[in-house]
C-alpha atoms as a PDB file:
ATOM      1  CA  UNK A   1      41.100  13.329  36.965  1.00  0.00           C
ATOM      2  CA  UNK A   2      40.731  14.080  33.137  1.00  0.00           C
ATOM      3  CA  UNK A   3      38.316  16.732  31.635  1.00  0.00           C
ATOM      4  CA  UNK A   4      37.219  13.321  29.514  1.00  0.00           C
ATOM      5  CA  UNK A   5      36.842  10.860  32.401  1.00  0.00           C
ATOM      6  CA  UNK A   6      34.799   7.459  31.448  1.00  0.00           C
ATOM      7  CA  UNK A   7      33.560   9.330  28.542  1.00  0.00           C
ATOM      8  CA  UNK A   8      33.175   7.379  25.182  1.00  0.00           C
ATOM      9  CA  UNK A   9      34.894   8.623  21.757  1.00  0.00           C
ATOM     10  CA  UNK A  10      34.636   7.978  18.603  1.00  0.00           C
ATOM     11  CA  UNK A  11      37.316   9.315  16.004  1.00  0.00           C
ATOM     12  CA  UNK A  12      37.104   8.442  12.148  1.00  0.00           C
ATOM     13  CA  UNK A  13      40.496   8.968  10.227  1.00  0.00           C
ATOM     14  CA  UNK A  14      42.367   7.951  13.725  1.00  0.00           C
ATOM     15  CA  UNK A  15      45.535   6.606  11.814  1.00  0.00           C
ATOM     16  CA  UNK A  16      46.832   9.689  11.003  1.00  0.00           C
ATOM     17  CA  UNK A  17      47.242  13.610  10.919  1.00  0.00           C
ATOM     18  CA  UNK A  18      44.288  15.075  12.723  1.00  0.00           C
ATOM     19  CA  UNK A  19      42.310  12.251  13.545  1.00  0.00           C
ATOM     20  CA  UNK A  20      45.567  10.436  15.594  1.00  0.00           C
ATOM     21  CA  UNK A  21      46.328  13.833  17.264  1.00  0.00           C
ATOM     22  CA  UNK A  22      42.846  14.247  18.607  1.00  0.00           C
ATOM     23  CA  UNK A  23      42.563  10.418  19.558  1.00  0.00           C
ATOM     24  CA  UNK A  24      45.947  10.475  21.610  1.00  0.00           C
ATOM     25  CA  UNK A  25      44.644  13.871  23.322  1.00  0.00           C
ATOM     26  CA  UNK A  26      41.252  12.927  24.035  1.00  0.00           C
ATOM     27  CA  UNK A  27      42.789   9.181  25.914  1.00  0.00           C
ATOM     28  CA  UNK A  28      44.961  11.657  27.628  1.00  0.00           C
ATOM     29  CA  UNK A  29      42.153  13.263  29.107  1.00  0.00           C
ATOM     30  CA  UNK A  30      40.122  10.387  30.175  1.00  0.00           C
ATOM     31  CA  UNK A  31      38.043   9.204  27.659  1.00  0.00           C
ATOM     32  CA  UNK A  32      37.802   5.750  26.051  1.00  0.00           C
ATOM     33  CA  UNK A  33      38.248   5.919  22.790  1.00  0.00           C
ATOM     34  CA  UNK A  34      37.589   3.882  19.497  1.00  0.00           C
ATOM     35  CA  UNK A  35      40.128   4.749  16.463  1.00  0.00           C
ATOM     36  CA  UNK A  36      38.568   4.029  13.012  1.00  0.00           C
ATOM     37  CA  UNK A  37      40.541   4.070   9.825  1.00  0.00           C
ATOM     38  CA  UNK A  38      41.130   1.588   7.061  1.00  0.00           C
ATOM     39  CA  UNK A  39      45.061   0.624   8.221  1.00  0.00           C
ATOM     40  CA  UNK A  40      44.938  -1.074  10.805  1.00  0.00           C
ATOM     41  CA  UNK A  41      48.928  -1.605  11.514  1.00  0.00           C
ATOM     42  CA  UNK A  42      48.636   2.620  11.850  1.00  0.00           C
ATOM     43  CA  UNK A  43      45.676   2.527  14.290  1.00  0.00           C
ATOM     44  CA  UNK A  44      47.386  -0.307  16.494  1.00  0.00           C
ATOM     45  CA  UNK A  45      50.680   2.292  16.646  1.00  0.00           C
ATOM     46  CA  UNK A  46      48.158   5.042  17.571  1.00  0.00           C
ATOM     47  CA  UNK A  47      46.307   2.195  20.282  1.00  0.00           C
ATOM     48  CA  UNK A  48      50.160   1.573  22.029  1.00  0.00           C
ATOM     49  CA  UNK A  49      51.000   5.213  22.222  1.00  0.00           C
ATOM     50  CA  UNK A  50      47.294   6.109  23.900  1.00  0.00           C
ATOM     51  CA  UNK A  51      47.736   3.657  26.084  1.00  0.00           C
ATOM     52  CA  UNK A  52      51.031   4.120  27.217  1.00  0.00           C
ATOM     53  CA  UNK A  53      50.307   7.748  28.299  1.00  0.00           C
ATOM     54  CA  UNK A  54      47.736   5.918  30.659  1.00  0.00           C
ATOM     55  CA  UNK A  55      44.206   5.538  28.080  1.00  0.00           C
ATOM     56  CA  UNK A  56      41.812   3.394  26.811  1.00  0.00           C
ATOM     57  CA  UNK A  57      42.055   2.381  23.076  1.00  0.00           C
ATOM     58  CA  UNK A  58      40.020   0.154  20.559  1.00  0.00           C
ATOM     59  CA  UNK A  59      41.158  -0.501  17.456  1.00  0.00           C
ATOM     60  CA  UNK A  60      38.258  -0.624  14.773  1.00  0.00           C
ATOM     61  CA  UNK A  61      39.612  -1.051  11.007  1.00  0.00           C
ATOM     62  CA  UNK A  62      37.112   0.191   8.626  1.00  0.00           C
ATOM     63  CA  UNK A  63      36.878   1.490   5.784  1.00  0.00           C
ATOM     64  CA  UNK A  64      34.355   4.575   5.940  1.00  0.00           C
ATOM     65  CA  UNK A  65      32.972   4.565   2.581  1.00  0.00           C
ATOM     66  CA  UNK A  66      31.521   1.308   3.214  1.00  0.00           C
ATOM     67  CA  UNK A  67      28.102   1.297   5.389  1.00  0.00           C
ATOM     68  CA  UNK A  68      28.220  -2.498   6.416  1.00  0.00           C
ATOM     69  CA  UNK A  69      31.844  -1.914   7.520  1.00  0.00           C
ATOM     70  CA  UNK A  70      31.141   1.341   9.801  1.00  0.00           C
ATOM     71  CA  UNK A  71      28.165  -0.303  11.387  1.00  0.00           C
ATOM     72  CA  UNK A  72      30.833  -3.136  12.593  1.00  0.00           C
ATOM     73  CA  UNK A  73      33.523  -0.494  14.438  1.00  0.00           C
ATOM     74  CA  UNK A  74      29.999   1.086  16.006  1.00  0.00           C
ATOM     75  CA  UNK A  75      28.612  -1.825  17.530  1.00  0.00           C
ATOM     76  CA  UNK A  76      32.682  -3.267  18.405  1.00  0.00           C
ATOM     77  CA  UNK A  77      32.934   0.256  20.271  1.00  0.00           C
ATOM     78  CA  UNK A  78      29.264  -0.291  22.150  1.00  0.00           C
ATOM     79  CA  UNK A  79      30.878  -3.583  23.108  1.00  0.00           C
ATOM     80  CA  UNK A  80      34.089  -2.358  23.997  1.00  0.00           C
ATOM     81  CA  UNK A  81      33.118   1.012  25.942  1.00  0.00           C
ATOM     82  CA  UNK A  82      29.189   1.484  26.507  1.00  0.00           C
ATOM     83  CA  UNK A  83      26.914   4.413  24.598  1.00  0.00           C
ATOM     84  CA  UNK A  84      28.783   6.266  22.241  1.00  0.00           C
ATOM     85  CA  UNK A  85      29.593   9.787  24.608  1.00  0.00           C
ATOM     86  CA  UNK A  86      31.176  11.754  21.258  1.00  0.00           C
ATOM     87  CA  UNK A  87      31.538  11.037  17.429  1.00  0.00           C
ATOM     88  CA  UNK A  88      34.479  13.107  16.051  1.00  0.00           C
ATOM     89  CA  UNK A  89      33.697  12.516  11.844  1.00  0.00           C
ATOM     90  CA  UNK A  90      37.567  13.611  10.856  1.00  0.00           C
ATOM     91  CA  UNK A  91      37.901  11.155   8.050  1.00  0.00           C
ATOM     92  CA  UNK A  92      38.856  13.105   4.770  1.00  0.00           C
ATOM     93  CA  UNK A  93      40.671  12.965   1.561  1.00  0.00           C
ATOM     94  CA  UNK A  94      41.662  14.772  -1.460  1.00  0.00           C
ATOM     95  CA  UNK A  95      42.707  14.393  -4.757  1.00  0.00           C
ATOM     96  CA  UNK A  96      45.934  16.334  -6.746  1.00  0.00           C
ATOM     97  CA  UNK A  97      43.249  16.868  -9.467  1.00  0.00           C
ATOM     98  CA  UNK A  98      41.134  19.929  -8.555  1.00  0.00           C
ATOM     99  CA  UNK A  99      39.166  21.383 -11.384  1.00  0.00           C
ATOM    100  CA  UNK A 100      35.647  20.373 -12.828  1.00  0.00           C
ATOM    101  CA  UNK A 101      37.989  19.758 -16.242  1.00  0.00           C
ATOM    102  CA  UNK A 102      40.091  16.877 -14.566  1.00  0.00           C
ATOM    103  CA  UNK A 103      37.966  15.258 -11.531  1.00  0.00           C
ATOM    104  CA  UNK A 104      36.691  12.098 -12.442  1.00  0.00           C
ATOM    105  CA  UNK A 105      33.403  11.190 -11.732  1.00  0.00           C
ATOM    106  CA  UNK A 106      34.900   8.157  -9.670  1.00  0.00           C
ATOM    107  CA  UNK A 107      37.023  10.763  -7.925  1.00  0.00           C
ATOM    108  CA  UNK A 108      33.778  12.816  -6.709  1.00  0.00           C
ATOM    109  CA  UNK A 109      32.283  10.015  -5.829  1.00  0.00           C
ATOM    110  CA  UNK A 110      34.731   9.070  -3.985  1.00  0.00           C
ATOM    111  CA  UNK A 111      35.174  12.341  -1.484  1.00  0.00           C
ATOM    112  CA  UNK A 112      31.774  12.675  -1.567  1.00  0.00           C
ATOM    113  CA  UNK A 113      31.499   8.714   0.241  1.00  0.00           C
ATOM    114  CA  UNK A 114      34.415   9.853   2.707  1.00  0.00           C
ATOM    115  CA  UNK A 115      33.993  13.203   3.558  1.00  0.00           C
ATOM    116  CA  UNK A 116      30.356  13.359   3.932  1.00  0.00           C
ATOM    117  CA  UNK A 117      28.362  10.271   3.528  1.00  0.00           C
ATOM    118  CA  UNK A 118      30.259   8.648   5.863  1.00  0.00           C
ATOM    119  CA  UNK A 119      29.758  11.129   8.677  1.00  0.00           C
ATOM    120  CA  UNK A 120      26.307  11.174   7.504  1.00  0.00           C
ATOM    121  CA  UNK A 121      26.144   7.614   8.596  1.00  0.00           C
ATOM    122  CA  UNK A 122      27.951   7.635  11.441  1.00  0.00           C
ATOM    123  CA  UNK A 123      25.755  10.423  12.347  1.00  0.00           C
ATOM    124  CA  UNK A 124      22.440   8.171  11.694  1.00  0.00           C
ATOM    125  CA  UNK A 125      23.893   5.221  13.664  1.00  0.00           C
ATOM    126  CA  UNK A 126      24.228   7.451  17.187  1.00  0.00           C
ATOM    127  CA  UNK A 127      21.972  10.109  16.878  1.00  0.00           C
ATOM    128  CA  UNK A 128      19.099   7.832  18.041  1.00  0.00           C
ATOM    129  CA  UNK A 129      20.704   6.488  21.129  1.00  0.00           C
ATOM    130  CA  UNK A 130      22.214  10.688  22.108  1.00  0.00           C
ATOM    131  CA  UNK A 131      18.704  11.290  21.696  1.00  0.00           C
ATOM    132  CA  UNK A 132      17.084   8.670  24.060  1.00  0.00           C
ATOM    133  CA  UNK A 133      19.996   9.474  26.105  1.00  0.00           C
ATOM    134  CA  UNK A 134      19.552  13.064  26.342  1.00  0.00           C
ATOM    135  CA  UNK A 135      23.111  14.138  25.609  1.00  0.00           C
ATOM    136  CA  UNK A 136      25.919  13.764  23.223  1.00  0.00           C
ATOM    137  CA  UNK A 137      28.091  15.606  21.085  1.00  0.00           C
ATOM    138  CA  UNK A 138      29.119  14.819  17.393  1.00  0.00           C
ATOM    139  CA  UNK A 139      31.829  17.504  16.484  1.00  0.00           C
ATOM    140  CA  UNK A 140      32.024  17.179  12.402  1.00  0.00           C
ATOM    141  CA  UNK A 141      35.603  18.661  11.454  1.00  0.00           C
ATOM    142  CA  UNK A 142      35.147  20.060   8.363  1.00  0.00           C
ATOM    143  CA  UNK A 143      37.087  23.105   6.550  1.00  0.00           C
ATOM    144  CA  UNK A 144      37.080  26.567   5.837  1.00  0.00           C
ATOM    145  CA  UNK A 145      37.057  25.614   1.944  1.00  0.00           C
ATOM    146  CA  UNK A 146      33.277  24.622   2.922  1.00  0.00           C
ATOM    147  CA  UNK A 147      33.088  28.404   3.832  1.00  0.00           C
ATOM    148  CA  UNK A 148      35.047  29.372   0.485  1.00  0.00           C
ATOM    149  CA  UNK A 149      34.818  27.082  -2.267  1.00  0.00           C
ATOM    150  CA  UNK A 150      38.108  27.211  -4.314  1.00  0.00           C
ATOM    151  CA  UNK A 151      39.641  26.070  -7.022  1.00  0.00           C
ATOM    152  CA  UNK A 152      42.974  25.494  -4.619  1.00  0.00           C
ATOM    153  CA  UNK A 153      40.682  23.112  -2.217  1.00  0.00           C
ATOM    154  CA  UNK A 154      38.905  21.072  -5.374  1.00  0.00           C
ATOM    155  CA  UNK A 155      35.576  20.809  -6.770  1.00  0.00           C
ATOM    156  CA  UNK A 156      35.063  17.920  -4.966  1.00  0.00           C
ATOM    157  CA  UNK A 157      36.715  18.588  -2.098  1.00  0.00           C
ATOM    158  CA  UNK A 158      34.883  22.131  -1.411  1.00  0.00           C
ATOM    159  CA  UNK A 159      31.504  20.635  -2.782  1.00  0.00           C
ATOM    160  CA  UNK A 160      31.784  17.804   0.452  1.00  0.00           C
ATOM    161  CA  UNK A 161      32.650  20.266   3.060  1.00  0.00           C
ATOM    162  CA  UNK A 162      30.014  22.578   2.251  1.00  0.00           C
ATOM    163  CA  UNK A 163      27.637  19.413   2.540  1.00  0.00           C
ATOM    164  CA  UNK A 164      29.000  18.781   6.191  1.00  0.00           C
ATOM    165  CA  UNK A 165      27.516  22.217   7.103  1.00  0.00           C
ATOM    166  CA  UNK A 166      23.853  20.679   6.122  1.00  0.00           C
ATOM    167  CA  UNK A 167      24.503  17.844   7.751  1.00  0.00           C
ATOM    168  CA  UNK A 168      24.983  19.798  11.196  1.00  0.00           C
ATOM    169  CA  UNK A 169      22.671  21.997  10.821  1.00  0.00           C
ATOM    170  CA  UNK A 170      19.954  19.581  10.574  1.00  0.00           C
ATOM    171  CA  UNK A 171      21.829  17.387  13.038  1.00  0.00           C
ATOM    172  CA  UNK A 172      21.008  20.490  15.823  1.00  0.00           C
ATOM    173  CA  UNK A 173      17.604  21.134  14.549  1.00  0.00           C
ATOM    174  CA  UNK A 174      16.926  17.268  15.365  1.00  0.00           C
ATOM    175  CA  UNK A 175      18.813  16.942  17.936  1.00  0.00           C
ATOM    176  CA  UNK A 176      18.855  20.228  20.134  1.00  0.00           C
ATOM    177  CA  UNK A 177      15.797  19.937  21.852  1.00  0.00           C
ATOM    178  CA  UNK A 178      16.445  16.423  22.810  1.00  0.00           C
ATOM    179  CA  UNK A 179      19.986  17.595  24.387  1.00  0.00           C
ATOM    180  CA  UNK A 180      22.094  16.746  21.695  1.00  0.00           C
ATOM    181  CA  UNK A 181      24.683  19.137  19.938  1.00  0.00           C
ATOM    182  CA  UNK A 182      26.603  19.137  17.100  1.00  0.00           C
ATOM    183  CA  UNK A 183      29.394  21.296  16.268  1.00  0.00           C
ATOM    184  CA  UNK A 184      31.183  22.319  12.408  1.00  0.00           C
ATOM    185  CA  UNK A 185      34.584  22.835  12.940  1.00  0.00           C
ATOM    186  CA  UNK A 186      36.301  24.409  10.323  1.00  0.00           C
ATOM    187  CA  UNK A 187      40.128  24.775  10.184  1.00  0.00           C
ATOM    188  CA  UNK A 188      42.618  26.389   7.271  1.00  0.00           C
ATOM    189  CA  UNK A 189      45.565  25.467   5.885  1.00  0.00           C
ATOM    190  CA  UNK A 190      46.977  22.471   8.506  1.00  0.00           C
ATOM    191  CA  UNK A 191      50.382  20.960   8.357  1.00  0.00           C
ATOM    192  CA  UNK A 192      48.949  17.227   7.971  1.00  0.00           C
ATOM    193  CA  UNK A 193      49.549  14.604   4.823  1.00  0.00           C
ATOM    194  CA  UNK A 194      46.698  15.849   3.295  1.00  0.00           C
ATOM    195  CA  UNK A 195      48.362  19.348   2.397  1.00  0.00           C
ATOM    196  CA  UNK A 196      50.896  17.455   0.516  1.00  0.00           C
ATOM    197  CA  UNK A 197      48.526  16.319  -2.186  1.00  0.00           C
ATOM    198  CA  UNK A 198      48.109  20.286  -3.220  1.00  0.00           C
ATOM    199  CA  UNK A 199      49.874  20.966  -6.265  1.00  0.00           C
ATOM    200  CA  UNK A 200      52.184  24.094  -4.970  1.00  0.00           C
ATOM    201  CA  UNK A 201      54.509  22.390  -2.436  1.00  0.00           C
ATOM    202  CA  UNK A 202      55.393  24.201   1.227  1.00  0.00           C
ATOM    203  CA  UNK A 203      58.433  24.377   2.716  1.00  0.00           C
ATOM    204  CA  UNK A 204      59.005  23.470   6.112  1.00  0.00           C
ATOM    205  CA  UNK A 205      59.026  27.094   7.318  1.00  0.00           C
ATOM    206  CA  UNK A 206      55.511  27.436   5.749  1.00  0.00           C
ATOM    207  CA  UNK A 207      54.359  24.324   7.223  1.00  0.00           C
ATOM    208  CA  UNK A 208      55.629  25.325  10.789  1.00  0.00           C
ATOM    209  CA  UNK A 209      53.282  28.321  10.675  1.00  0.00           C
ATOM    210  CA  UNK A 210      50.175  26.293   9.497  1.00  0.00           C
ATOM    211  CA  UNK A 211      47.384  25.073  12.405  1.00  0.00           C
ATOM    212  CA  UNK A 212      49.135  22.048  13.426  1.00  0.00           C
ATOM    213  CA  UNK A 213      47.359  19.000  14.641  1.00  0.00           C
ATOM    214  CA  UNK A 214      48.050  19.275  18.021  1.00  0.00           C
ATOM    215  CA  UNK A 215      46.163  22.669  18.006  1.00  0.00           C
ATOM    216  CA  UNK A 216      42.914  20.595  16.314  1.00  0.00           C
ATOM    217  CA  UNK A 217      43.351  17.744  19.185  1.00  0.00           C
ATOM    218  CA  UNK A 218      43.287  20.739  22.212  1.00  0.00           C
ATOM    219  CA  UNK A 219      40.391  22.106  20.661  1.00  0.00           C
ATOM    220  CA  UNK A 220      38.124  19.284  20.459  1.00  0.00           C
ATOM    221  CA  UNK A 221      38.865  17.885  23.707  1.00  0.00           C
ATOM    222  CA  UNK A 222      37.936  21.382  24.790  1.00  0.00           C
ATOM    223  CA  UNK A 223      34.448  21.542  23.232  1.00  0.00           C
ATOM    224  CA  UNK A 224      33.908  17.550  24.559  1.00  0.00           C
ATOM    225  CA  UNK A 225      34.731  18.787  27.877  1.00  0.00           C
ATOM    226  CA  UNK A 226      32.124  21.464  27.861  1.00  0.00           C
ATOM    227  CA  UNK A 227      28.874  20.771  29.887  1.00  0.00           C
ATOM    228  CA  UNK A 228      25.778  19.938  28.228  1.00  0.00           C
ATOM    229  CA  UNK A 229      24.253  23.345  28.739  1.00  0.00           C
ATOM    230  CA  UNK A 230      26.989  24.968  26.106  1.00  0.00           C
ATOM    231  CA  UNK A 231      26.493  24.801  22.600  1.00  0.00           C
ATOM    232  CA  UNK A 232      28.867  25.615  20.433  1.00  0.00           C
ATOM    233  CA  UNK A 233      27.374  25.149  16.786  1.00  0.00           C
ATOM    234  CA  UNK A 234      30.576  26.763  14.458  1.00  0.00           C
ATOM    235  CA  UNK A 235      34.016  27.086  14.816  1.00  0.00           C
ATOM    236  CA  UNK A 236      36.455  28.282  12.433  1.00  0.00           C
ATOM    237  CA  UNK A 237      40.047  28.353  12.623  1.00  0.00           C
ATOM    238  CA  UNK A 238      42.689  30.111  10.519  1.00  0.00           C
ATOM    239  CA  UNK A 239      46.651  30.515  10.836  1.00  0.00           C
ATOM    240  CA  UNK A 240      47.502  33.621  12.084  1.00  0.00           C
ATOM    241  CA  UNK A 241      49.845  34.326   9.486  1.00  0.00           C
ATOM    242  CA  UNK A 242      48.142  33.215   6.227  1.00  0.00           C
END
């Protein structure tokens, strides 16, 4: 039996970097679990190889920075699987442009929709049934650049990652008593596509000693296979050699 056994999962940004690595893990260990990203030709690859190491996918295109369109995968998932167990709000972008000077207002806007309005609705959408419930986790993977702003992470970037720390705090205050946890995970430097769009490129011997995806995907099925009497609130994760 799987740590993640008949459990229900949720993973936004499931086409690709962390988000794939967490969904594959997490169907590995049990659970059934709904990929959500905008490509859907990348989340049915992701769907095959979760189910051909022996796990349940559904594949929900979406694109997260529209409300109508998230509220669509949620209720295909209820369909699919039953109560949402554990919503994993991974999906994230970036821009090359990184200073108050050259990010567009369109470009804020933009990681502000993705990064952290979108988990904020995703968030809404669940929270009432964990609550009725009297469980459920919703692990928002965020970044240490919410920790320390930077020029290096973006404006924008930093500015929506510092946001996801409100958002689960007040998740915990609202949802603790009735059971319901919420977690900010925040990695470093991680060898995903993302880390591509900085302007300083990395080798591939610098990229080999960056958190790699698989170490994100063991870590959140270990926090969804805790039992409901742990909370872990933060968690922040660096390369050793950084």
């Amino acid at each position: 039996m799987g740590s993640l056994d008949g459990k229900t999962i949720i993973v936004t940004g499931a086409s690709s970097g962390f988000g794939e690595a967490i969904a594959l893990a997490c169907a590995e260990a049990g659970a059934n679990v709904s990929l959500v990203a905008r490509r859907k030709e990348l989340l049915d690859s992701v769907a095959e190889a979760a189910r051909a190491i022996g796990g349940q996918a559904l594949v929900c295109p979406a694109d997260v920075s529209d409300d109508e369109q998230i509220c669509v995968a949620l209720e295909k998932t209820r369909a699919q699987f039953g109560p949402i167990d554990v919503l994993v709000n991974n999906a994230g972008l970036n821009h090359t442009e990184r200073s108050i000077a050259d990010t567009s207002a369109e470009q804020w806007r933009e990681l502000m929709d993705v990064n952290l309005t979108s988990a904020f609705v995703f968030t809404k959408a669940v929270l009432p049934e964990m609550k009725e419930r009297g469980d459920g986790l919703i692990i928002n993977l965020a970044s240490r650049a919410g920790m320390y702003p930077s020029l290096l992470a973006g404006v924008g970037y930093s500015a929506s990652k510092i946001g996801m720390e409100a958002l689960n705090t007040v998740t915990n205050e609202e949802g603790n008593p009735h059971g319901v946890r919420a977690c900010l995970f925040n990695p470093g430097a991680g060898n995903t596509p993302i880390i591509d769009r900085r302007p300083v490129k990395f080798s591939a011997e610098q990229k080999a000693l960056m958190i790699q995806s698989e170490d994100i995907a063991a870590t959140v099925v270990f926090l969804a296979s805790l039992p409901p009497r742990v909370h872990i609130d933060f968690l922040s994760m660096m390369p050793t050699k950084s």
